[in-house]
N, C-alpha and C. Protein backbone atom coordinates (compact mmCIF):
# COMPACT_ATOMS: atom_id res chain seq x y z
N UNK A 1 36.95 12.73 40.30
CA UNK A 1 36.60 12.26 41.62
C UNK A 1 35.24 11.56 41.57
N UNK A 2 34.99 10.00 42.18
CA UNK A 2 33.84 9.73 42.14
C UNK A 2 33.24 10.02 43.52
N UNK A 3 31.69 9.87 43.31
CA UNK A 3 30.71 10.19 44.41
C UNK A 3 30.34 9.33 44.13
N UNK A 4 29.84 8.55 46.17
CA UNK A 4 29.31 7.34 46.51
C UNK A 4 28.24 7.44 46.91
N UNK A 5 27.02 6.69 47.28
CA UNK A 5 26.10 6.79 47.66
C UNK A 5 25.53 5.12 48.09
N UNK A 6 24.89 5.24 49.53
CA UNK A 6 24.26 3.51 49.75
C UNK A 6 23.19 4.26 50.07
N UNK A 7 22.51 2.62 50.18
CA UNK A 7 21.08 2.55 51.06
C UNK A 7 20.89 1.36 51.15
N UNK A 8 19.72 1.01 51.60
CA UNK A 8 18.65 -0.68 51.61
C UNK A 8 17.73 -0.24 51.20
N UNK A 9 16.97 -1.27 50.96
CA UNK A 9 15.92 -1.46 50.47
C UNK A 9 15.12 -3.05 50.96
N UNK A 10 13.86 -2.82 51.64
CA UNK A 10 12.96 -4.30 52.22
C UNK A 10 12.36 -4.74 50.78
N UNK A 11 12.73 -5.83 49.79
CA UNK A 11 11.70 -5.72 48.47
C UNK A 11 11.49 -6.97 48.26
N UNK A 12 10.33 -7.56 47.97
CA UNK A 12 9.63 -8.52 47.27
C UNK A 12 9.12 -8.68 45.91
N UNK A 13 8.80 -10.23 45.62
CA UNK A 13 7.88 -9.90 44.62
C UNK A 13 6.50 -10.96 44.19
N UNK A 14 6.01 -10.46 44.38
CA UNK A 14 4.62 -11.12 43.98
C UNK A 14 4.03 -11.33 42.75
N UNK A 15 5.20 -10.84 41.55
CA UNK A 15 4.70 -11.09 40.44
C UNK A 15 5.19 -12.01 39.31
N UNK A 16 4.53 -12.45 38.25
CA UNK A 16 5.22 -13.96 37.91
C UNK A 16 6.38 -13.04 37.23
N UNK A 17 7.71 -13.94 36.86
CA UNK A 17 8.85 -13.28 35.92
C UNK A 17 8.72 -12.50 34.58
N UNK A 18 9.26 -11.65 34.75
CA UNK A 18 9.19 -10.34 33.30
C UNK A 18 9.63 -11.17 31.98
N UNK A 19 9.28 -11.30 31.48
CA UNK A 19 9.77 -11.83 29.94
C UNK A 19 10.12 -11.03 29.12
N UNK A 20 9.17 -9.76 29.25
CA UNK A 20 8.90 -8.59 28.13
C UNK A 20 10.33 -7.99 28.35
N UNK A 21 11.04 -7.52 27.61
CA UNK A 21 12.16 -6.39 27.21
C UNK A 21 11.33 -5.01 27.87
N UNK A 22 12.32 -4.26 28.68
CA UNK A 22 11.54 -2.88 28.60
C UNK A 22 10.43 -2.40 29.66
N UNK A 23 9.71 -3.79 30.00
CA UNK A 23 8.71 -3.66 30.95
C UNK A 23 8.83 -3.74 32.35
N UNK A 24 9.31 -2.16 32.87
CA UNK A 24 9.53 -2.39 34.26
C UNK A 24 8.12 -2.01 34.99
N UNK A 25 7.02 -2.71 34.65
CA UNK A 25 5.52 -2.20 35.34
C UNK A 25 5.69 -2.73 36.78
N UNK A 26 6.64 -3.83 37.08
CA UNK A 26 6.61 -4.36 38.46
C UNK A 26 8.15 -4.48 39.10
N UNK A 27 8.63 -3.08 38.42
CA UNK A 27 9.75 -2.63 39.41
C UNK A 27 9.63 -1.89 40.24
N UNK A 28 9.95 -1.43 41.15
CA UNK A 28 9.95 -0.26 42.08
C UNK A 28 11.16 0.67 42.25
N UNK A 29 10.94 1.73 42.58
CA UNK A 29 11.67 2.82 42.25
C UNK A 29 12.54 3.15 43.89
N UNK A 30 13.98 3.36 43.46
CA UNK A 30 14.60 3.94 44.22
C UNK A 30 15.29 5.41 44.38
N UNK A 31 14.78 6.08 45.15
CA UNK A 31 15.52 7.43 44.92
C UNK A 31 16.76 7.56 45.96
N UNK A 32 17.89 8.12 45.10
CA UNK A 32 18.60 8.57 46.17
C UNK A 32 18.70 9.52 46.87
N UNK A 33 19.35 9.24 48.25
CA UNK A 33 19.03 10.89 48.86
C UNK A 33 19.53 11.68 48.86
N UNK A 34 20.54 11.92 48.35
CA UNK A 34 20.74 13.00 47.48
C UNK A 34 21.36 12.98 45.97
N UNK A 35 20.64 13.37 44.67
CA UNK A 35 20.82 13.51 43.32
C UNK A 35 22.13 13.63 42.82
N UNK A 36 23.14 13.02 42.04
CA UNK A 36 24.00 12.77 41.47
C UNK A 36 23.97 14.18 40.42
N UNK A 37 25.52 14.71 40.47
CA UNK A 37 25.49 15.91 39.22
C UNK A 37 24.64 15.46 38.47
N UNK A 38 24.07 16.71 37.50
CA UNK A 38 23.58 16.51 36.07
C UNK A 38 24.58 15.81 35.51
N UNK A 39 24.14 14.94 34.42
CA UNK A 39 24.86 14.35 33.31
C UNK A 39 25.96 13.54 34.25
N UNK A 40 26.14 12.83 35.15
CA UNK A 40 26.64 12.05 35.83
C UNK A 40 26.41 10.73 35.13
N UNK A 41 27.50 9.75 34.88
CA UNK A 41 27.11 8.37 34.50
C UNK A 41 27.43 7.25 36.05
N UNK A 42 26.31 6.76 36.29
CA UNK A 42 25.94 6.64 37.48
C UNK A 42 26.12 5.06 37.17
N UNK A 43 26.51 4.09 38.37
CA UNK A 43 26.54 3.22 37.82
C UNK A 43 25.86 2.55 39.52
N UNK A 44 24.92 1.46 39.63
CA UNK A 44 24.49 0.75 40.93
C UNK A 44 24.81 -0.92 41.13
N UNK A 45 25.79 -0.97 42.30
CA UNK A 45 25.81 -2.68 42.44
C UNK A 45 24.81 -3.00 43.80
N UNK A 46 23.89 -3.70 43.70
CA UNK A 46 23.29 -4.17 44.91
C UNK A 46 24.05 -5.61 45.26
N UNK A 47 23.32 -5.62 46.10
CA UNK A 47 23.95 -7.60 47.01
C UNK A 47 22.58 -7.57 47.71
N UNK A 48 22.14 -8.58 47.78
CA UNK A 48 20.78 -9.33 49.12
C UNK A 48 21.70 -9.16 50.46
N UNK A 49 21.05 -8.78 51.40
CA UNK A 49 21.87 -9.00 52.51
C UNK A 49 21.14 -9.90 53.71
N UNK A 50 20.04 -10.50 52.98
CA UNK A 50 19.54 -11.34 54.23
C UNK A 50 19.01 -12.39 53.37
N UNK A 51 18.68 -13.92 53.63
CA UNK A 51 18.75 -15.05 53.39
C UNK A 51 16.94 -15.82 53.89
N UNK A 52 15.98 -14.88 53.63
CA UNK A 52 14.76 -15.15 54.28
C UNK A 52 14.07 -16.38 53.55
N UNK A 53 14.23 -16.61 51.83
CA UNK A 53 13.69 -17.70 50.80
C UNK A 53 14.59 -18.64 50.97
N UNK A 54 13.88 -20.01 50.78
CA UNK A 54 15.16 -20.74 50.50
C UNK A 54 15.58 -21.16 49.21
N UNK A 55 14.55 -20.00 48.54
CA UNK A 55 15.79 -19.78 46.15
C UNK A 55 16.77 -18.77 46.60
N UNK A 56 17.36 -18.57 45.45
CA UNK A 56 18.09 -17.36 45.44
C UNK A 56 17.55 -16.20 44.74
N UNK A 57 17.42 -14.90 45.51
CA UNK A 57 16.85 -13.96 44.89
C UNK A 57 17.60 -13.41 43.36
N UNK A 58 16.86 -13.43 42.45
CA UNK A 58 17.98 -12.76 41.06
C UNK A 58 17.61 -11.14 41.30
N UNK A 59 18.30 -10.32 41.20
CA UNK A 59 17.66 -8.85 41.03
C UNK A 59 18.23 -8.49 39.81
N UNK A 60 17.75 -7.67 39.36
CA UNK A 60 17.40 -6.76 38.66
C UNK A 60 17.29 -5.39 38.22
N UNK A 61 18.09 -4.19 37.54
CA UNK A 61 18.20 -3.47 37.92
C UNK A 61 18.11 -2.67 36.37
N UNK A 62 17.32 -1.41 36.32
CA UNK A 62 17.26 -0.41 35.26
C UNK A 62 17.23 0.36 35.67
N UNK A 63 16.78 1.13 34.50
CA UNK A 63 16.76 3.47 33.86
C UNK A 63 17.21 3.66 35.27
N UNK A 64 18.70 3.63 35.48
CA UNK A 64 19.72 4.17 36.48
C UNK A 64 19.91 5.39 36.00
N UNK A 65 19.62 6.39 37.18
CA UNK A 65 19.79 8.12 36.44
C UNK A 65 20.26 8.44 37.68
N UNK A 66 20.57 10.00 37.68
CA UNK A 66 21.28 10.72 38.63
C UNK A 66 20.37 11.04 39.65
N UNK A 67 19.36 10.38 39.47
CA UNK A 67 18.31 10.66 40.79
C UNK A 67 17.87 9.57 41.69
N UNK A 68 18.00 7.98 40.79
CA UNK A 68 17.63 7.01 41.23
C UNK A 68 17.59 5.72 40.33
N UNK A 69 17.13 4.82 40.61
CA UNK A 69 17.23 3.64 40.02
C UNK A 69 15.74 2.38 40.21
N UNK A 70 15.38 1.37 38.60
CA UNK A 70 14.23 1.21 39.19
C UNK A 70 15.06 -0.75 39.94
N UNK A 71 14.22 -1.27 40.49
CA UNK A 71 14.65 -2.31 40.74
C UNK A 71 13.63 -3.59 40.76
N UNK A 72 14.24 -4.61 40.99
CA UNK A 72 13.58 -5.80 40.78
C UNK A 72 13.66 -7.07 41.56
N UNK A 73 13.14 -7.90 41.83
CA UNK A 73 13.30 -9.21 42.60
C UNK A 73 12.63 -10.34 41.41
N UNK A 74 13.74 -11.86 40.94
CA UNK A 74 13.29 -12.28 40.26
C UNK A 74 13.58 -13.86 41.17
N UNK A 75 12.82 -14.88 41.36
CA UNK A 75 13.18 -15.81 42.07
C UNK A 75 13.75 -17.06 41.27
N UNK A 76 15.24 -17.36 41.34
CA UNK A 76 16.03 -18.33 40.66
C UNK A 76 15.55 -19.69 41.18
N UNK A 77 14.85 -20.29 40.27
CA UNK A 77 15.03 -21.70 41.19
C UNK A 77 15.68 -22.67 40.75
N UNK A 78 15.79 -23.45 42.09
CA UNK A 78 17.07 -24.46 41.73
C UNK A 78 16.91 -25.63 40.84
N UNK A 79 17.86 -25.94 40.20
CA UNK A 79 18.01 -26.37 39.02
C UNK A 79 17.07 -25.77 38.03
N UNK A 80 16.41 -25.06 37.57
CA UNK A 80 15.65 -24.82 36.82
C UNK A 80 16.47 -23.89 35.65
N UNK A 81 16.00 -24.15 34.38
CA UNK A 81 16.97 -22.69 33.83
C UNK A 81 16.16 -20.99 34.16
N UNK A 82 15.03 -21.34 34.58
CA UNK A 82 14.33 -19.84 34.37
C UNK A 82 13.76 -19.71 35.88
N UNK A 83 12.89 -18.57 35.85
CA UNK A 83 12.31 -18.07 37.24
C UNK A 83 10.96 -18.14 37.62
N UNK A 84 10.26 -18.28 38.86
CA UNK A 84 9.44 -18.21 38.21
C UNK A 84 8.43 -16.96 39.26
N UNK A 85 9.29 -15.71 39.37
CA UNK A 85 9.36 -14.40 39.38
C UNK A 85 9.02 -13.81 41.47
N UNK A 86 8.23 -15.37 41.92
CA UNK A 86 7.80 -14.47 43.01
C UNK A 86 8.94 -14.91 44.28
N UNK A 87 9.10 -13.64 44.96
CA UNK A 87 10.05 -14.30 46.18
C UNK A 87 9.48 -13.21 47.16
N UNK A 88 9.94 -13.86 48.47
CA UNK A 88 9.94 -13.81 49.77
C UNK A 88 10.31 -12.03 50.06
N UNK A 89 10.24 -11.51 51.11
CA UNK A 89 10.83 -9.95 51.48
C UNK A 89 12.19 -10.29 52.12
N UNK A 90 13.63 -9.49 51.03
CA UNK A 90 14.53 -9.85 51.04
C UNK A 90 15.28 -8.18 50.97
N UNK A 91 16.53 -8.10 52.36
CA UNK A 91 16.59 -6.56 52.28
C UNK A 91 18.29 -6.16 51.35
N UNK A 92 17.60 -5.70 50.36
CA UNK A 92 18.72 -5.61 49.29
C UNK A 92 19.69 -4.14 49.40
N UNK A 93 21.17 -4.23 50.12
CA UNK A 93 21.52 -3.13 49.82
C UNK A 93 22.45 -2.55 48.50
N UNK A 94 22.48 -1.36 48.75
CA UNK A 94 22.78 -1.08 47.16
C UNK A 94 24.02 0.06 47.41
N UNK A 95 24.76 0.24 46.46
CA UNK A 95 26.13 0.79 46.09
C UNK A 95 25.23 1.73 45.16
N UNK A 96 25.69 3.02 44.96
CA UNK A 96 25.80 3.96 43.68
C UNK A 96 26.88 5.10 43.33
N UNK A 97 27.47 4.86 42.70
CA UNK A 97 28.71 5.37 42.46
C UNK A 97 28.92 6.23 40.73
N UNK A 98 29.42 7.41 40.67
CA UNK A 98 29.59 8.13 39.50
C UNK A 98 31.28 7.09 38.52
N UNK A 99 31.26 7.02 37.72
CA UNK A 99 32.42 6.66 36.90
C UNK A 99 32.67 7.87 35.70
């Protein structure tokens, strides 16, 4: 049987794009409200649900555990191949679900 879990989240970002592997120093942390079994393999889909920039927000998402998840805002710009990290306050909701 899986267990579901949502929320939102209001998140921005003010910092230039992560390059580094590994370095979530300018993610922010989501907890859920209530903790997923131990040893649960937890899996999170977010979506943007509001349209405030006119890029498209990229997110971002790591170290997903049974307690929470960290997250990210990366700003896609157009035509460009890369980011160049800062965007607007954009309210991202999120899916978390056991598999």
């Amino acid at each position: 049987m899986s267990l579901i879990q949502t929320g939102k989240i209001n998140l921005n970002s003010t910092n230039a794009v992560e390059t580094t592997g590994g370095d979530t120093s300018t993610f922010t942390r989501v907890t859920f409200p209530t903790p997923f079994p131990q040893g649960s393999q937890v899996v999170v889909f977010p979506l943007t649900q509001t349209f405030n920039g006119p890029e498209t927000p990229g997110i971002r998402i790591h170290d997903v555990t049974e307690t929470g998840f960290l997250i990210r805002l990366n700003e896609v710009l157009a035509g460009a191949v890369k980011s160049d990290g800062t965007h607007t306050t954009e309210t991202i909701g999120w899916l978390a679900a056991t598999v």
